[in-house]
N, C-alpha and C. Protein backbone atom coordinates (compact mmCIF):
# COMPACT_ATOMS: atom_id res chain seq x y z
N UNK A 1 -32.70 -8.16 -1.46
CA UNK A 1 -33.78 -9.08 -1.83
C UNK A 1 -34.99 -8.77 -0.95
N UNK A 2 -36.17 -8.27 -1.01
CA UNK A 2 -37.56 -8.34 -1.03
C UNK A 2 -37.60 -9.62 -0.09
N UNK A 3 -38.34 -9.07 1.65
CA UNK A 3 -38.71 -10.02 2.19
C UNK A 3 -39.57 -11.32 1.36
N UNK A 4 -40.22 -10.95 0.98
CA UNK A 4 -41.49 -12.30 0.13
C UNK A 4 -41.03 -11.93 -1.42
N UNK A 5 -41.33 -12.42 -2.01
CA UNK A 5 -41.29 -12.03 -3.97
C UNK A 5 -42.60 -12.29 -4.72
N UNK A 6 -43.36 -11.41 -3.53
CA UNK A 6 -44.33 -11.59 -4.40
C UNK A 6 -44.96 -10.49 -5.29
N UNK A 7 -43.92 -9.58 -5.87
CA UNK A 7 -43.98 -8.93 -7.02
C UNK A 7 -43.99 -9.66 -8.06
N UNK A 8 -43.20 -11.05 -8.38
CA UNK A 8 -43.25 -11.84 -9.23
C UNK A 8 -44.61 -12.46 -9.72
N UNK A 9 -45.31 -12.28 -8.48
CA UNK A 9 -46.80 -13.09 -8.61
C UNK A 9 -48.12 -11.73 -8.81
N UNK A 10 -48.56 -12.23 -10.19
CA UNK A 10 -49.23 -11.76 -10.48
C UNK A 10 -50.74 -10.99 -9.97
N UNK A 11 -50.97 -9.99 -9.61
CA UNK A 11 -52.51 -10.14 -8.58
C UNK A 11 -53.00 -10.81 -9.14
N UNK A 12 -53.55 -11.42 -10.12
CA UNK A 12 -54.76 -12.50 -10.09
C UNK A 12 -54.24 -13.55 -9.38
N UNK A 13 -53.06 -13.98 -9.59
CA UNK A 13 -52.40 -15.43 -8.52
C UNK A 13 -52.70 -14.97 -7.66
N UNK A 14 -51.82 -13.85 -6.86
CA UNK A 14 -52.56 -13.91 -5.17
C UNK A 14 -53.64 -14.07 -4.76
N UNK A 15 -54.75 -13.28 -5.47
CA UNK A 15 -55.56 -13.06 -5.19
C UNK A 15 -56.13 -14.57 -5.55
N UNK A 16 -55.96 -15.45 -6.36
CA UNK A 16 -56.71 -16.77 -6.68
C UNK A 16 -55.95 -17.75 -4.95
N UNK A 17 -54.13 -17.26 -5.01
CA UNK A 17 -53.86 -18.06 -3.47
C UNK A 17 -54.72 -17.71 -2.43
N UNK A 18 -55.41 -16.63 -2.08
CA UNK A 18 -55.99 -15.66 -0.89
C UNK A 18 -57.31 -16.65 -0.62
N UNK A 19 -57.86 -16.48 -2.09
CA UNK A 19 -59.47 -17.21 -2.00
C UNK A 19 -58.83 -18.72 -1.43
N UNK A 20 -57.86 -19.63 -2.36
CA UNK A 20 -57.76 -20.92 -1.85
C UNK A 20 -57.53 -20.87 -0.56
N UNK A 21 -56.63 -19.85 -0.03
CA UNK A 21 -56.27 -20.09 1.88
C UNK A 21 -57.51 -20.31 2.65
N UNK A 22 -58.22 -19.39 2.20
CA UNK A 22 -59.66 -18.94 2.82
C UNK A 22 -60.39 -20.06 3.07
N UNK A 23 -60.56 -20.76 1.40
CA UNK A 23 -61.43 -21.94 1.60
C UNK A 23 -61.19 -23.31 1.87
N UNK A 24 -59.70 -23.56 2.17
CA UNK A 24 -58.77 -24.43 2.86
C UNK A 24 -59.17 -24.17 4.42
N UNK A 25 -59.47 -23.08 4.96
CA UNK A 25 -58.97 -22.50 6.24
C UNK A 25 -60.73 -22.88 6.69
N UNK A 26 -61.69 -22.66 5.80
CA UNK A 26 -62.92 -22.90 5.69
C UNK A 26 -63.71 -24.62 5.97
N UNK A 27 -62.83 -25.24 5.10
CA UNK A 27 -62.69 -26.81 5.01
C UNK A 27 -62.56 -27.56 6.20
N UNK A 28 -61.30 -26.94 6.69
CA UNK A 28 -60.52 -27.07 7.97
C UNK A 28 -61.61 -26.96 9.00
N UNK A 29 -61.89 -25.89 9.26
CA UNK A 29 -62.69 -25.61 10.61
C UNK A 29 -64.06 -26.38 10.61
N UNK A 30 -64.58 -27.10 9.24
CA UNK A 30 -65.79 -28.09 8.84
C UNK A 30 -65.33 -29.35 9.60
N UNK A 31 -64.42 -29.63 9.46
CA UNK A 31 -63.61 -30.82 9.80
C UNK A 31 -63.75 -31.56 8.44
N UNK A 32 -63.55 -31.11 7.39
CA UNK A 32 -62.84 -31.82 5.59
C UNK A 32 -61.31 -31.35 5.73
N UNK A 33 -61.06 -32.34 6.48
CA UNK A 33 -59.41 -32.25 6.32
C UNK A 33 -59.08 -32.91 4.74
N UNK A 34 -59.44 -33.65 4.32
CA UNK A 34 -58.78 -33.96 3.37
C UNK A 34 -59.06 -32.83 2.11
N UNK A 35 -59.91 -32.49 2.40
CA UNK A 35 -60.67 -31.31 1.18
C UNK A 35 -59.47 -29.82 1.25
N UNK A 36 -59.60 -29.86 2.72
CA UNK A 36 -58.38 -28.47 3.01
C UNK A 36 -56.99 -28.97 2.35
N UNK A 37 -56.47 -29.88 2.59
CA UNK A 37 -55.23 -30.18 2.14
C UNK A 37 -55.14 -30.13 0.82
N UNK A 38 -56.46 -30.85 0.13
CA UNK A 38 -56.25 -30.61 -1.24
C UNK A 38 -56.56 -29.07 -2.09
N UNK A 39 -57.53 -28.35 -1.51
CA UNK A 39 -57.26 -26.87 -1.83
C UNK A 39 -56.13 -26.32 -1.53
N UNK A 40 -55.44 -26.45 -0.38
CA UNK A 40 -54.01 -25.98 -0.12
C UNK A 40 -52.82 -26.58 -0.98
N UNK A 41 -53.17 -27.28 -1.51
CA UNK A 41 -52.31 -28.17 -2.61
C UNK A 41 -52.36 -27.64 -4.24
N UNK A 42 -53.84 -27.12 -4.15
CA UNK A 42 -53.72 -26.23 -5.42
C UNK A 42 -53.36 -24.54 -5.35
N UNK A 43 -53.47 -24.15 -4.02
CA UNK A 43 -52.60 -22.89 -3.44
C UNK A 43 -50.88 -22.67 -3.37
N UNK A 44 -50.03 -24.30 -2.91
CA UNK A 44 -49.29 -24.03 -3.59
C UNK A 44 -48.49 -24.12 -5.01
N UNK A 45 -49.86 -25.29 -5.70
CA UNK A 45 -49.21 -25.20 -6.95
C UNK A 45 -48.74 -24.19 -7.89
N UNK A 46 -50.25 -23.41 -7.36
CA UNK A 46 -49.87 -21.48 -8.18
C UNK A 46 -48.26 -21.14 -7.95
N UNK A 47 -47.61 -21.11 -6.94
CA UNK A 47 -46.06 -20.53 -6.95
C UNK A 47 -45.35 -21.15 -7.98
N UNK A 48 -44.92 -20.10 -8.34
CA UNK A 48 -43.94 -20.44 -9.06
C UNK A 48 -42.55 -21.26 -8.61
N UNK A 49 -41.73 -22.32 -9.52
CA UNK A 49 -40.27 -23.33 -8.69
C UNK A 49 -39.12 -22.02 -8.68
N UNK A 50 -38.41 -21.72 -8.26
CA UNK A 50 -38.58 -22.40 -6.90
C UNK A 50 -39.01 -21.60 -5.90
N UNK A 51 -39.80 -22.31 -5.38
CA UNK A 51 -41.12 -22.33 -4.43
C UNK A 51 -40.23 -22.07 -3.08
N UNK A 52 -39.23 -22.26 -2.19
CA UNK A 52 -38.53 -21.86 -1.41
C UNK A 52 -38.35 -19.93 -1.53
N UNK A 53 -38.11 -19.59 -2.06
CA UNK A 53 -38.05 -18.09 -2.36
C UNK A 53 -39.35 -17.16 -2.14
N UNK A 54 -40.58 -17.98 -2.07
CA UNK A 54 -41.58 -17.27 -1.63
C UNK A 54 -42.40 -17.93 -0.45
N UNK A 55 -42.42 -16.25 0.02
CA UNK A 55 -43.15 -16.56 1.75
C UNK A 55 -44.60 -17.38 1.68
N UNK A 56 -45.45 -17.14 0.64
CA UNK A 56 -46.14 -17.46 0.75
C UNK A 56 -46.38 -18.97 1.11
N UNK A 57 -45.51 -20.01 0.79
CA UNK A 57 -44.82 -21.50 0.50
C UNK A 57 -44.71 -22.06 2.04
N UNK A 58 -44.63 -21.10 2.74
CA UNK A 58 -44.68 -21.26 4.25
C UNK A 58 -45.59 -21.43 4.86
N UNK A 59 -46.66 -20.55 4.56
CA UNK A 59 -48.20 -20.48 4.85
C UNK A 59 -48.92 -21.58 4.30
N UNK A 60 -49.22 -22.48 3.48
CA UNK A 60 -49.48 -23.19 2.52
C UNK A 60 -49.01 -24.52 3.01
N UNK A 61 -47.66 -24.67 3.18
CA UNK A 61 -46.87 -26.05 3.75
C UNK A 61 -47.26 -25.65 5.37
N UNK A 62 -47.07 -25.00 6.05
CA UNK A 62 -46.95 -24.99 7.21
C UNK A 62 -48.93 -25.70 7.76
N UNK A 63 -49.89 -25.40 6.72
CA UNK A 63 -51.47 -25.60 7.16
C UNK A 63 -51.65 -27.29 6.54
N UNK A 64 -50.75 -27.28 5.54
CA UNK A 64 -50.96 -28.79 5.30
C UNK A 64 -50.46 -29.81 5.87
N UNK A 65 -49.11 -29.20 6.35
CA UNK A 65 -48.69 -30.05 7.53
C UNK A 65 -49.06 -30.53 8.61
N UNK A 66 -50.07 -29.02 9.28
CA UNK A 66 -51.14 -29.55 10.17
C UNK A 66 -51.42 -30.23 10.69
N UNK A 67 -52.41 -30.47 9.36
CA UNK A 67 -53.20 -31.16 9.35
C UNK A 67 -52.91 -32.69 9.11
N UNK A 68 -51.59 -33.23 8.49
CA UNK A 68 -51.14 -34.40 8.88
C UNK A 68 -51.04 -34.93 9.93
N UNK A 69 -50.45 -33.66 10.17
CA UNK A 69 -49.89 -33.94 11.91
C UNK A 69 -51.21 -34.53 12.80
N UNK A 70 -52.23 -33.40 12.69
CA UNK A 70 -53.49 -34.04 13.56
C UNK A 70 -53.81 -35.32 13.14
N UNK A 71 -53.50 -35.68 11.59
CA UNK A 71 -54.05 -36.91 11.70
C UNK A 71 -53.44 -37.84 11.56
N UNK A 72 -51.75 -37.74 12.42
CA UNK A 72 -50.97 -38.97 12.92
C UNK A 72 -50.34 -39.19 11.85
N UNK A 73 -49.91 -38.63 11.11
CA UNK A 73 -49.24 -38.63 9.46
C UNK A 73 -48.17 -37.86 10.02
N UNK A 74 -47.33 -38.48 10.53
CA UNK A 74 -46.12 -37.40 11.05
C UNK A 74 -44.72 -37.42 9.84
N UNK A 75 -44.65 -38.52 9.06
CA UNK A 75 -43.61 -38.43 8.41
C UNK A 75 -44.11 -37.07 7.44
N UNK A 76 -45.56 -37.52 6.43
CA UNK A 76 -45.65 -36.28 5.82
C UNK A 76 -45.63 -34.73 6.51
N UNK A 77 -46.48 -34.96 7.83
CA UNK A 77 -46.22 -34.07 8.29
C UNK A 77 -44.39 -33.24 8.89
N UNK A 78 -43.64 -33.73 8.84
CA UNK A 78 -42.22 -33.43 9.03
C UNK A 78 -41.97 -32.91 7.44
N UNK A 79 -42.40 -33.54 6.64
CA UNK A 79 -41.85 -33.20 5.22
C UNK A 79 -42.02 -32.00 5.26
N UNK A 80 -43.34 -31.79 5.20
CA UNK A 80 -44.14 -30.63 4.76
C UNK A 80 -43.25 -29.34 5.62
N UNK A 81 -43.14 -29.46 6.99
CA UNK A 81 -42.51 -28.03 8.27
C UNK A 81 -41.20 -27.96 7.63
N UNK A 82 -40.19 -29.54 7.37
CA UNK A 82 -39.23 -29.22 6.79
C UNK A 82 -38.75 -28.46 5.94
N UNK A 83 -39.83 -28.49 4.78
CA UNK A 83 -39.70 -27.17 3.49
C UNK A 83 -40.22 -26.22 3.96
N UNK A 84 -40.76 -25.63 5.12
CA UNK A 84 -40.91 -24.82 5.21
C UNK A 84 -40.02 -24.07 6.20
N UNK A 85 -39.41 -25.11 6.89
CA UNK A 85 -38.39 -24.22 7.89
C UNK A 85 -37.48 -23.74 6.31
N UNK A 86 -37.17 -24.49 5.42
CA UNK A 86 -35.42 -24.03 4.34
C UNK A 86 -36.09 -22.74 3.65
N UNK A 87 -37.66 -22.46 4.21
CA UNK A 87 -38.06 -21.20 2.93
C UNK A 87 -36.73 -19.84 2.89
N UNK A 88 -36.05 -19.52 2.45
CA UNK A 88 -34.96 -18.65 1.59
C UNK A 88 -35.54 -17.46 2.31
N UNK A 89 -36.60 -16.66 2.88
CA UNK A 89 -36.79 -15.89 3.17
C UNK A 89 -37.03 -15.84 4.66
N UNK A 90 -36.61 -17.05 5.45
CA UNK A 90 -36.64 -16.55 6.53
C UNK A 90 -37.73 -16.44 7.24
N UNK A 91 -38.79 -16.51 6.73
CA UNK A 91 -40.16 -17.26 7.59
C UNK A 91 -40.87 -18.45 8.21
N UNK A 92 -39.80 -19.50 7.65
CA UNK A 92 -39.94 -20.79 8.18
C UNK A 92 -39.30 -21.15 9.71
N UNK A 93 -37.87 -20.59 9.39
CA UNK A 93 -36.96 -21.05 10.48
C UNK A 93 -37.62 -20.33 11.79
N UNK A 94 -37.84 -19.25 11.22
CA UNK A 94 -37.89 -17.70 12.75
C UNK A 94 -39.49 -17.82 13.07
N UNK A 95 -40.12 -19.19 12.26
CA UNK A 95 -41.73 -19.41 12.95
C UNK A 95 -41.77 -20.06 14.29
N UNK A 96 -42.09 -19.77 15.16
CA UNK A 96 -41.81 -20.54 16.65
C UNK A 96 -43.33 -22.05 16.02
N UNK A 97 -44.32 -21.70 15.34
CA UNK A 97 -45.11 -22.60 15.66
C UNK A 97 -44.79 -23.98 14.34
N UNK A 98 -44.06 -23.57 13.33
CA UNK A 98 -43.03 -24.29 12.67
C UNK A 98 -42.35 -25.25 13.30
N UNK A 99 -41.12 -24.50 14.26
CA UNK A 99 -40.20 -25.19 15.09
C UNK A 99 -40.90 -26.07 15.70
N UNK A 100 -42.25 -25.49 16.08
CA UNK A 100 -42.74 -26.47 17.19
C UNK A 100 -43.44 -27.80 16.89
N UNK A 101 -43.85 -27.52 15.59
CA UNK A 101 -44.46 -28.87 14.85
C UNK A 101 -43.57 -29.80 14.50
N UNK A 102 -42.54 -28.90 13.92
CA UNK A 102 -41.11 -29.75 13.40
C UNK A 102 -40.47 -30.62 14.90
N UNK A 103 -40.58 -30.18 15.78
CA UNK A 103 -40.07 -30.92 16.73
C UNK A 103 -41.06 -31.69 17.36
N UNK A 104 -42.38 -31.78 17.28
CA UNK A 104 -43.47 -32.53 17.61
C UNK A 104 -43.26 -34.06 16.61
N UNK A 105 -42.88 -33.60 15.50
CA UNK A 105 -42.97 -34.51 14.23
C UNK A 105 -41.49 -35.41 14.66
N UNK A 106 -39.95 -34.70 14.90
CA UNK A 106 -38.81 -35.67 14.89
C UNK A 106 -39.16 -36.69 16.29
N UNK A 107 -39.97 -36.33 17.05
CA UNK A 107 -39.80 -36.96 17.98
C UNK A 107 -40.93 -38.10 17.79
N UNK A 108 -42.06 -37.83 17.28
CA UNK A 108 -42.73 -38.95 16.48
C UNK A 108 -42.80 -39.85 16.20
N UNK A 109 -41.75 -39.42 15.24
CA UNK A 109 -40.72 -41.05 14.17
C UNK A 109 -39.32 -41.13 14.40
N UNK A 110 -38.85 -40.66 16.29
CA UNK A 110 -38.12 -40.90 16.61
C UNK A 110 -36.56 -40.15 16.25
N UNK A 111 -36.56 -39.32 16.18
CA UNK A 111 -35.80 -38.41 15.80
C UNK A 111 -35.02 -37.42 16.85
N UNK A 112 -34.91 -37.98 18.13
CA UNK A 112 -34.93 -37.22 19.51
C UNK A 112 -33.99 -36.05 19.44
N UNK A 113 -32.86 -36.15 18.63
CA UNK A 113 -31.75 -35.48 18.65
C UNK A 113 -32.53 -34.09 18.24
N UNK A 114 -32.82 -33.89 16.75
CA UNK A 114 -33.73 -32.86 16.24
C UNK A 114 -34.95 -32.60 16.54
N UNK A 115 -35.62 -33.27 17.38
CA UNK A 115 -36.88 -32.95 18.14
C UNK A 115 -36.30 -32.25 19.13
N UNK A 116 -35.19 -32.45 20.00
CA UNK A 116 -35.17 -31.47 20.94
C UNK A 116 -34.53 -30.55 20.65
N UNK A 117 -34.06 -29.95 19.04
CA UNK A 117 -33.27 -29.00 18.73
C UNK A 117 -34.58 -27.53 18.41
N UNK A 118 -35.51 -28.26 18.23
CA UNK A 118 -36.22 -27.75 17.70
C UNK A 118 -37.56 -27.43 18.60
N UNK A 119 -37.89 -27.93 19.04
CA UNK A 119 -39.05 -28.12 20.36
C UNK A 119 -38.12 -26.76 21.38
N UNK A 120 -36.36 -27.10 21.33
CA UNK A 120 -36.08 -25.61 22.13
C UNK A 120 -36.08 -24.62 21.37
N UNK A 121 -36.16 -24.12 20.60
CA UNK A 121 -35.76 -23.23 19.08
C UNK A 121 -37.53 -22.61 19.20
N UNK A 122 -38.67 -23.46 19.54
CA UNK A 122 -39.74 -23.16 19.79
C UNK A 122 -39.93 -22.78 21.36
N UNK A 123 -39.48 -23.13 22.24
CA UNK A 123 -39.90 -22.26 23.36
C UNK A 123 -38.92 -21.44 23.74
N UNK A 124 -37.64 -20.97 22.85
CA UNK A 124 -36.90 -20.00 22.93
C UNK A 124 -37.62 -18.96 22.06
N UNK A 125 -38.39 -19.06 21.27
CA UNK A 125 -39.25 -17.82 20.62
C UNK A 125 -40.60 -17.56 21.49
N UNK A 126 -41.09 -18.38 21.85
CA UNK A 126 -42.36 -18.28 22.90
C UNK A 126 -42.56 -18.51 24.54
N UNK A 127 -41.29 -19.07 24.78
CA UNK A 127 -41.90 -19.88 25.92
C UNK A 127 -42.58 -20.81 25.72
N UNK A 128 -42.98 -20.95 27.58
CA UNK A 128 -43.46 -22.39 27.92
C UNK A 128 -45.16 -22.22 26.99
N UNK A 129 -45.30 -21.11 27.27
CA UNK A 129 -47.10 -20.99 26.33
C UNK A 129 -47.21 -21.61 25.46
N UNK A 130 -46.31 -21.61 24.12
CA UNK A 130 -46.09 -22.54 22.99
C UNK A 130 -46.96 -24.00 23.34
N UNK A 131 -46.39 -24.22 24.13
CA UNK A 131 -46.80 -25.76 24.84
C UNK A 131 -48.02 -26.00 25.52
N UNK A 132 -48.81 -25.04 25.81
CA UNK A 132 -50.00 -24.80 26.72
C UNK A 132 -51.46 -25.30 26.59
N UNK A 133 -51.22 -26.39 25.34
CA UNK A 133 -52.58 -27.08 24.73
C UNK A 133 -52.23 -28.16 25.18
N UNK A 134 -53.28 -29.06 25.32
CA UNK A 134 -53.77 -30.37 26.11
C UNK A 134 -52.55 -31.60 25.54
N UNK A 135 -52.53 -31.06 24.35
CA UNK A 135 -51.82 -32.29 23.23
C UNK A 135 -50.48 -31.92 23.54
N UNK A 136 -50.19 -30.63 23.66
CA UNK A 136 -48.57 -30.57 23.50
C UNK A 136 -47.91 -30.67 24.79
N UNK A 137 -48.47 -31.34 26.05
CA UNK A 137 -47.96 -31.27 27.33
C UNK A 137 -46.79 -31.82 27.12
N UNK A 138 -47.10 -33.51 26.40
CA UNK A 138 -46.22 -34.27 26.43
C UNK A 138 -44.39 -33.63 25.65
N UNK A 139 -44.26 -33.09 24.63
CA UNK A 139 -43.52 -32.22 24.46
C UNK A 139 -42.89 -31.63 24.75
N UNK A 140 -43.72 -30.97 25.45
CA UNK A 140 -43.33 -29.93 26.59
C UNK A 140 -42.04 -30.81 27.87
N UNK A 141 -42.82 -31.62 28.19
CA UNK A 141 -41.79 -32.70 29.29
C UNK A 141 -40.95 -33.13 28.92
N UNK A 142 -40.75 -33.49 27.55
CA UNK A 142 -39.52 -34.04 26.95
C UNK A 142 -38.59 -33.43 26.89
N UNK A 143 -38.85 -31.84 26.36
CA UNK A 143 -37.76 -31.05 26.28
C UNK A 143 -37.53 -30.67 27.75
N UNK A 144 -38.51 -30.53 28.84
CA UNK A 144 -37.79 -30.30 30.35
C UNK A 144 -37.01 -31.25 31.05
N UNK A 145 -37.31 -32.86 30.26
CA UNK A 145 -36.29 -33.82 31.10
C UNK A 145 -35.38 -34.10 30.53
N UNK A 146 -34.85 -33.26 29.51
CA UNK A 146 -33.67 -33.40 28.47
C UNK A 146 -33.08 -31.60 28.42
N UNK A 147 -33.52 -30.57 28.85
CA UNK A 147 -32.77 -29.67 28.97
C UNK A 147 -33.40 -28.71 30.24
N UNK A 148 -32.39 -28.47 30.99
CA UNK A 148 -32.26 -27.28 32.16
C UNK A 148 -33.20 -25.72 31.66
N UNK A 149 -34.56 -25.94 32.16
CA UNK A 149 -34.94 -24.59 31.65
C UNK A 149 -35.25 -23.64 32.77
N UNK A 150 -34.35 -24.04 34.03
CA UNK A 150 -34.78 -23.23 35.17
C UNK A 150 -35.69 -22.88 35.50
N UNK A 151 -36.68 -24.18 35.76
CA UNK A 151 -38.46 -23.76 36.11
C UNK A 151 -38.19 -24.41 37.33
């Protein structure tokens, strides 16, 4: 099986997903979060069901999640990393910045068990750097006063 399947997808689809990333990614950096989410929403509508089987589904969920996340929407935001950690190809799970949202998010809405499964699953692919932004200190401490990382 073909890391991504996106032989299935037609170049005009990609190429119509490419422009939406762009101008999602565009939105985003304006600060129209809600505008990005909803172009990224018509980026992944293009995939074809089921939508787990292509990489692209990762990229797409993983930016809309985001952006929940920044804006304190952690349940959607968990939804969203969730389908993207089960993507079938193996780009969700083996994303360290996935893991790391996903475990930003269980611990959120209280989820400690899988926040710290996952918060380590993220600084076992990166390290402590993962953690190295202003916001993710707190994170960062949780998983050091709940597991031995020999610092």
């Amino acid at each position: 099986m073909a890391e991504y399947l996106t032989e299935d997808l037609s170049a005009e689809v990609q190429a119509k997903m490419d422009d939406l990333a762009q101008k999602g990614n565009q939105l985003e950096n304006e600060g129209r979060l809600a505008e990005a989410v909803q172009v990224w929403q018509e980026g992944l509508a293009l995939i074809p069901e089921p939508q787990q089987f292509y990489g692209q589904t990762v990229w797409f969920l993983a930016a809309i999640g985001d952006v929940y996340f920044q804006q304190g929407e952690y349940v959607l935001a968990h939804e969203c990393f969730d389908k993207a950690r089960g993507n079938v190809t193996g780009a969700g799970y083996g994303n360290p910045f996935i893991m790391l949202r996903l475990g930003e998010c269980c611990l959120e809405i209280g989820d400690e068990k899988n926040a710290l499964e996952y918060l380590l699953r993220a600084y076992m692919f990166e390290g402590k750097e993962i953690f190295d932004f202003d916001d993710e200190a707190k994170y960062f401490e949780f998983l050091r006063t709940h597991i031995d990382l020999g610092l």
